[in-house]
N, C-alpha and C. Protein backbone atom coordinates (compact mmCIF):
# COMPACT_ATOMS: atom_id res chain seq x y z
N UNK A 1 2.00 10.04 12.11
CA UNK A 1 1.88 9.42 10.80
C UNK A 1 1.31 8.03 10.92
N UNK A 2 1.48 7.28 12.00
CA UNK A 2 0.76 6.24 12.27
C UNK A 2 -0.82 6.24 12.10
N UNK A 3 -1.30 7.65 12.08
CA UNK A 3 -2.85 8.26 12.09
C UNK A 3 -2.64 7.93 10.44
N UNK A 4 -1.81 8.19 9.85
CA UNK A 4 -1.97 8.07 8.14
C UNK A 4 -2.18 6.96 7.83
N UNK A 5 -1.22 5.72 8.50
CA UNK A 5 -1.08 4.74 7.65
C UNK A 5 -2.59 3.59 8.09
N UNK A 6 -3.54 4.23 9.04
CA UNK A 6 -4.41 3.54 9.74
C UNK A 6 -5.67 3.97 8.63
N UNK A 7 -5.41 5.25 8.53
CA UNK A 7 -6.67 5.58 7.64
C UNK A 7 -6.05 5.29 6.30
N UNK A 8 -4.96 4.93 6.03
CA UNK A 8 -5.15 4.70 4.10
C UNK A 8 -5.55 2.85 3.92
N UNK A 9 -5.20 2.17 4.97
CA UNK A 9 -5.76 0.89 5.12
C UNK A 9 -7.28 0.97 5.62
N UNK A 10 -7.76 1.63 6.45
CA UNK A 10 -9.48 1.96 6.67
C UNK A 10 -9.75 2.29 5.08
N UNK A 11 -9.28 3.23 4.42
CA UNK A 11 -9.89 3.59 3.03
C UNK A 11 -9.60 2.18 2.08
N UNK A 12 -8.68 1.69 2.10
CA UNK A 12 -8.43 0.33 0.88
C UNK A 12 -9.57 -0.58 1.51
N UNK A 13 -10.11 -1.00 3.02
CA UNK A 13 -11.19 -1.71 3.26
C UNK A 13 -12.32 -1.40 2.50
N UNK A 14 -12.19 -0.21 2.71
CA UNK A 14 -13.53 0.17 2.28
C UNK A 14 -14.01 0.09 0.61
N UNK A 15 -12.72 0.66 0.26
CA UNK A 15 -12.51 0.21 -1.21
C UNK A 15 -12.80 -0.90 -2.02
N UNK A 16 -12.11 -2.18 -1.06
CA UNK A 16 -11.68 -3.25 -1.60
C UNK A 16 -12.85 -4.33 -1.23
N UNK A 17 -13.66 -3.67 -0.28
CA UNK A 17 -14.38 -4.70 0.60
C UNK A 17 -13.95 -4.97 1.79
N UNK A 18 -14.38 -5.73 2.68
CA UNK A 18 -13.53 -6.31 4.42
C UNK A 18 -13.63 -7.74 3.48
N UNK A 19 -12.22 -7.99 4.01
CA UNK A 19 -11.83 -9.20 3.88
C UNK A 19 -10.28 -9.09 2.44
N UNK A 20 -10.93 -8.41 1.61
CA UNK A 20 -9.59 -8.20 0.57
C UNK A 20 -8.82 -7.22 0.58
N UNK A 21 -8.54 -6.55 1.88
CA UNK A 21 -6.88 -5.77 1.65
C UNK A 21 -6.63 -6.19 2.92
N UNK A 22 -5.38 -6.59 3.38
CA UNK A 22 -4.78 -7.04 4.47
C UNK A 22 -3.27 -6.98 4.54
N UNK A 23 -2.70 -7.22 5.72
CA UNK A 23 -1.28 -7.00 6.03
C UNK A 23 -0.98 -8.22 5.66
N UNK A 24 0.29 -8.59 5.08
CA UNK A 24 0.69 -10.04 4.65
C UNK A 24 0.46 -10.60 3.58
N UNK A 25 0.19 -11.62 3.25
CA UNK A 25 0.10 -12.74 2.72
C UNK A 25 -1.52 -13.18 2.78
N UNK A 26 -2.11 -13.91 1.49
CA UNK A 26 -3.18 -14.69 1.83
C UNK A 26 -3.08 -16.12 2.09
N UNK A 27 -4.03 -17.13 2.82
CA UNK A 27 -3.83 -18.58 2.72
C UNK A 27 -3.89 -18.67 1.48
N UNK A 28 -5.11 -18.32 0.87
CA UNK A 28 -5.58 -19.12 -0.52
C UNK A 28 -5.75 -17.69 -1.30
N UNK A 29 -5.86 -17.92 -2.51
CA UNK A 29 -5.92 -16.75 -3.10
C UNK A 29 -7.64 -16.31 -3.43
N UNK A 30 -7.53 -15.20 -2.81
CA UNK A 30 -9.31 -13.97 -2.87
C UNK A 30 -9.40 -14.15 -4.65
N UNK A 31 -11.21 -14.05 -4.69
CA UNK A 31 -11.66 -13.58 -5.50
C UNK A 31 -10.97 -12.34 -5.77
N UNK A 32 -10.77 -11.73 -6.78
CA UNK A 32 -10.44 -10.24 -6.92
C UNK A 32 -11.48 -9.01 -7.40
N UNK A 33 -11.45 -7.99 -7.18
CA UNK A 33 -10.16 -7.35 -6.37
C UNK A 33 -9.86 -7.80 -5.20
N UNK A 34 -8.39 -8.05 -5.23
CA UNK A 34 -8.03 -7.64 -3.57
C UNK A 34 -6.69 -7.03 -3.52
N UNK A 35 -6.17 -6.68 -2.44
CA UNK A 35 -4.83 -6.17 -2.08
C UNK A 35 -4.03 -6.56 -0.72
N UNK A 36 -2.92 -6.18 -0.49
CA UNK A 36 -2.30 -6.45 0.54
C UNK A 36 -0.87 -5.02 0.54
N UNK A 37 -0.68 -5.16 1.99
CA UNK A 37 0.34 -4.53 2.21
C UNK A 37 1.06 -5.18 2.92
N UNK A 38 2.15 -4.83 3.22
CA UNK A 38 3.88 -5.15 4.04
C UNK A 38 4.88 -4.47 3.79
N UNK A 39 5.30 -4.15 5.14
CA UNK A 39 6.32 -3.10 5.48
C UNK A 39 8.13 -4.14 5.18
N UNK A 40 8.50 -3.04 4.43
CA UNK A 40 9.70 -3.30 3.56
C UNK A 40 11.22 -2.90 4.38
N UNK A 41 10.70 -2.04 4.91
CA UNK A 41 11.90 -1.36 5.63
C UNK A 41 11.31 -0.22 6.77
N UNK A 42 12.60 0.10 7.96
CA UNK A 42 12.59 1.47 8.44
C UNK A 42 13.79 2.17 8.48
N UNK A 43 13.76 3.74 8.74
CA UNK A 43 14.54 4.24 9.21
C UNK A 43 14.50 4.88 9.95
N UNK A 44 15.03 5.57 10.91
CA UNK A 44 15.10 6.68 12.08
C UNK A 44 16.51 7.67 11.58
N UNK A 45 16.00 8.82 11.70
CA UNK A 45 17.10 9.96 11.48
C UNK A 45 17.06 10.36 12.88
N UNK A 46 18.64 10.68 12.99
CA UNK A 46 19.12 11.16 14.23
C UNK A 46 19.37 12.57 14.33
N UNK A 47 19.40 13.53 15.07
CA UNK A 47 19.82 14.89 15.51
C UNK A 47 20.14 14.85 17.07
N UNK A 48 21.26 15.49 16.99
CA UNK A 48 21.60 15.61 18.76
C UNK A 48 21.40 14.00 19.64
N UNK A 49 21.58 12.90 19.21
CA UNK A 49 21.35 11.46 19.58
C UNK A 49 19.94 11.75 20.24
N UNK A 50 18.98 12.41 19.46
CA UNK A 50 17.38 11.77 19.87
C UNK A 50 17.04 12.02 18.46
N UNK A 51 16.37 10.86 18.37
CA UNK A 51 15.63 10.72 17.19
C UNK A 51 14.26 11.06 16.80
N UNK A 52 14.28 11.66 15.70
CA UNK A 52 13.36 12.78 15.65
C UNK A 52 12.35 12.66 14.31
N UNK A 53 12.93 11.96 13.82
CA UNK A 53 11.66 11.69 12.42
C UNK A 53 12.16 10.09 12.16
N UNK A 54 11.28 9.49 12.15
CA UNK A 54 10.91 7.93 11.88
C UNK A 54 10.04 7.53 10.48
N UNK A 55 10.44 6.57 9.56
CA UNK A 55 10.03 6.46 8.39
C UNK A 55 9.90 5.05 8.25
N UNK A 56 8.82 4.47 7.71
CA UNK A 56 8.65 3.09 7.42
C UNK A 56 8.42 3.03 6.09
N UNK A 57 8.84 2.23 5.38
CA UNK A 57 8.79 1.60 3.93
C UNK A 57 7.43 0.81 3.75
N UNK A 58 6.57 0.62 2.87
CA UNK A 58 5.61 -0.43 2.73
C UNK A 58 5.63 -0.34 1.22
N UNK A 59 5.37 -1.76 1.00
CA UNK A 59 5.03 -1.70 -0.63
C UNK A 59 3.18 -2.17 -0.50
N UNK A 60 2.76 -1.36 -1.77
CA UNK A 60 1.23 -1.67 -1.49
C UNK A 60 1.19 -2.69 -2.72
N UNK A 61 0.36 -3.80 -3.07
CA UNK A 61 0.10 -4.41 -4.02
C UNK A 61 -1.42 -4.76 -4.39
N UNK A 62 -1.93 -4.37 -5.48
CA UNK A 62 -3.01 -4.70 -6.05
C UNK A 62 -3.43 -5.81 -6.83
N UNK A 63 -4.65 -6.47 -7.02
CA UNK A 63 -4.34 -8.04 -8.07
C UNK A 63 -5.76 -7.71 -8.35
N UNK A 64 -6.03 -7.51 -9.73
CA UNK A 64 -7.23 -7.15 -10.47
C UNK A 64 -7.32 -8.53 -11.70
N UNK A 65 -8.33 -8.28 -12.47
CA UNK A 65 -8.16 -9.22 -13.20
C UNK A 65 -7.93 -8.94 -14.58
N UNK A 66 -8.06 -7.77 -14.67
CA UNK A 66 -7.35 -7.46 -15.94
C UNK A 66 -6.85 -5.50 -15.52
N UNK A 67 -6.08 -4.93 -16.27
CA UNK A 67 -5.83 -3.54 -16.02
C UNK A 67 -7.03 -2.61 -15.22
N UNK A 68 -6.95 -2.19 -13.95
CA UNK A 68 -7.92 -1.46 -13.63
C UNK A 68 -7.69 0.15 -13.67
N UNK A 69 -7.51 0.50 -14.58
CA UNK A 69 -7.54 2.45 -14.41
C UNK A 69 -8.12 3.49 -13.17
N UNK A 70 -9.48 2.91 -13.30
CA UNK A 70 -10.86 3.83 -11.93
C UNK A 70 -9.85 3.08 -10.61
N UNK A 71 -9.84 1.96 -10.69
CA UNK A 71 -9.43 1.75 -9.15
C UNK A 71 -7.68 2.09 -8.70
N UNK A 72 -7.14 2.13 -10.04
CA UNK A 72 -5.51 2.68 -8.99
C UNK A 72 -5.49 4.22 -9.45
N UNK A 73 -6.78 4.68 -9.82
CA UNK A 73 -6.57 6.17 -10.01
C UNK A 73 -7.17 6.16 -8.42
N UNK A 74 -8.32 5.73 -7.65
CA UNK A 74 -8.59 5.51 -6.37
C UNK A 74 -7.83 5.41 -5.52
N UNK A 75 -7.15 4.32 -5.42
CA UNK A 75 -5.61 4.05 -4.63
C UNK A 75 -5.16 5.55 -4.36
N UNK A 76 -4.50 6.11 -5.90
CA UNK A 76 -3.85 7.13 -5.33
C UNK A 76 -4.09 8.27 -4.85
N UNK A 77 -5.82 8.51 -5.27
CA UNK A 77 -6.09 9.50 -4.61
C UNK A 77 -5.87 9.35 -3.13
N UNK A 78 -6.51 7.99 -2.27
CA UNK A 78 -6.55 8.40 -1.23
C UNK A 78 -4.79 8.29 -1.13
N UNK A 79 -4.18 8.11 -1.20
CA UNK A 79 -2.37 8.16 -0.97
C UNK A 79 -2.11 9.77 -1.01
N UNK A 80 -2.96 10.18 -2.26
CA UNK A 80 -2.70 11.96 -2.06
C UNK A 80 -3.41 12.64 -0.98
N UNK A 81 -4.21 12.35 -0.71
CA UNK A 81 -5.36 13.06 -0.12
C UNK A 81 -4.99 13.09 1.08
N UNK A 82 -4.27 11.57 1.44
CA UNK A 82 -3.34 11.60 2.87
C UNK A 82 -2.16 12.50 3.06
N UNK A 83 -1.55 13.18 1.85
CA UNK A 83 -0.16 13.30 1.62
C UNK A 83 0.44 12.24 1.84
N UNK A 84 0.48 11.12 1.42
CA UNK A 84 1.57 10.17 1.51
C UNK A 84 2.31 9.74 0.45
N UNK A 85 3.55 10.25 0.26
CA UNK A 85 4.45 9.58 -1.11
C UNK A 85 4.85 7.96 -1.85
N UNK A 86 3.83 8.49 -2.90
CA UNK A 86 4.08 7.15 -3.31
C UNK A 86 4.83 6.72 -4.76
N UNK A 87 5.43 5.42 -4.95
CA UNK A 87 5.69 5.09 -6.53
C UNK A 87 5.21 4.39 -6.72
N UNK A 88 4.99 4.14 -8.46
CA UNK A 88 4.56 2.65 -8.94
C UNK A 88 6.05 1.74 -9.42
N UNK A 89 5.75 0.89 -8.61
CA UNK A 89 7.73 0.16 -8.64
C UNK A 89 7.50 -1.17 -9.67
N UNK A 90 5.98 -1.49 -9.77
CA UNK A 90 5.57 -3.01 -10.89
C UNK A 90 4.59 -2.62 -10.86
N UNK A 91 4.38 -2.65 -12.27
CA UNK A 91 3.47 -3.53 -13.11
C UNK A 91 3.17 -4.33 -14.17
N UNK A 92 2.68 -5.35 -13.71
CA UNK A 92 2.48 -6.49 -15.19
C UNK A 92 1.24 -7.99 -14.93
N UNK A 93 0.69 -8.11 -16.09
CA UNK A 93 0.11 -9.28 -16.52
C UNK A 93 0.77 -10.88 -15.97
N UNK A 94 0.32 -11.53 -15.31
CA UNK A 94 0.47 -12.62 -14.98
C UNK A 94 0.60 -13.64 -15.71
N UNK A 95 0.35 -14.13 -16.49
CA UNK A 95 -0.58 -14.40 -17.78
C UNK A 95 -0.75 -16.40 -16.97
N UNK A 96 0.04 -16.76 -15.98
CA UNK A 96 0.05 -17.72 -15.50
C UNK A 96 -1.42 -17.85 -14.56
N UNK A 97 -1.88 -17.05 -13.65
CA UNK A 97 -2.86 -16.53 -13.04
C UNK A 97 -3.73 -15.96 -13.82
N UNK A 98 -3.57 -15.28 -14.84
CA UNK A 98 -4.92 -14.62 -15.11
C UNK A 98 -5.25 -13.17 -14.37
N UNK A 99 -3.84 -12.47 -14.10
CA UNK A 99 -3.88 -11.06 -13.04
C UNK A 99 -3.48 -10.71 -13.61
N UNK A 100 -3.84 -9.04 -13.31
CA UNK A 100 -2.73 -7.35 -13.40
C UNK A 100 -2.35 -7.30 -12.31
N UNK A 101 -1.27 -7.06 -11.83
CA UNK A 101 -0.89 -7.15 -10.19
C UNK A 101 0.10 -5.52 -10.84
N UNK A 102 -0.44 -4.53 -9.55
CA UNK A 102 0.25 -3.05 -9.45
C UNK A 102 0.93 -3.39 -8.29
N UNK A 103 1.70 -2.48 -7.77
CA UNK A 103 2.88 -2.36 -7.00
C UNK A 103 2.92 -0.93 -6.65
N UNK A 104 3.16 -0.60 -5.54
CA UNK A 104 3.29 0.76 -5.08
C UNK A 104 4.23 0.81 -3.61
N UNK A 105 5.42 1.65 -3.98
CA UNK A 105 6.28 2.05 -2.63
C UNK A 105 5.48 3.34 -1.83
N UNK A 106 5.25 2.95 -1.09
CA UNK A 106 5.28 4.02 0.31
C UNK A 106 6.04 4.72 1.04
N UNK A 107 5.73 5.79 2.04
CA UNK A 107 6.92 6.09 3.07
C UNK A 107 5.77 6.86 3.96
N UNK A 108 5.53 5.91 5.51
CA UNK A 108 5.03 6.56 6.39
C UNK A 108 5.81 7.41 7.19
N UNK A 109 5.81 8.24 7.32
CA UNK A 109 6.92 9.09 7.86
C UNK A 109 6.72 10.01 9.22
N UNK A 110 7.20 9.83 10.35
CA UNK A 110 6.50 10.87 11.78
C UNK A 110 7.40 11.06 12.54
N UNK A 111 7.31 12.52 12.96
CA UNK A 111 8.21 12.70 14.40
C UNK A 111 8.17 11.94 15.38
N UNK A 112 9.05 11.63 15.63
CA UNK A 112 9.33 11.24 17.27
C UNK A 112 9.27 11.76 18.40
């Protein structure tokens, strides 16, 4: 599943441009579009004390400048296309910034 979570960040590059989707935080804030991801949580399920399926949390976040429809219908395709489960956990108007900022939970999920 690590093969998943490499190609749905290769696809948001490509999407977004190189330079506006990244792990973390920005210094300064991108022209938009851009996005970012960061991992929220993990877990490991146990059987017989070896662990056997491993799951990481990420929330994905988008910052458009006003509602984008075409592009988080994009997002999720490639999220489907990967099979990877996702929610929309926020969304809303900035109105301080001048953004639509989306929100999306993940779950990379792989045997061990």
């Amino acid at each position: 599943m690590e093969l998943k979570r490499k190609q749905f960040v290769s696809g948001m590059v490509e999407l977004l441009g190189n330079g506006h989707f990244r792990y973390g935080a920005y210094k300064s804030q991108p022209t938009t579009p851009y996005g970012m991801y960061m991992r929220t949580g993990s877990d490991n399920f146990m059987l017989d004390d070896k662990v056997c399926v491993k799951i990481d949390d990420y929330e994905i976040r988008l910052v458009t400048d006003e509602k984008n429809f075409e592009l988080e219908s994009k997002i999720e395709a490639i999220l489907d296309s990967l099979e990877i489960p996702y929610d929309v956990i926020m969304e809303e108007d900035i109105q301080s910034e001048k953004v639509h900022v989306v929100e999306w939970a993940v779950r990379f999920g792989y045997e061990c």
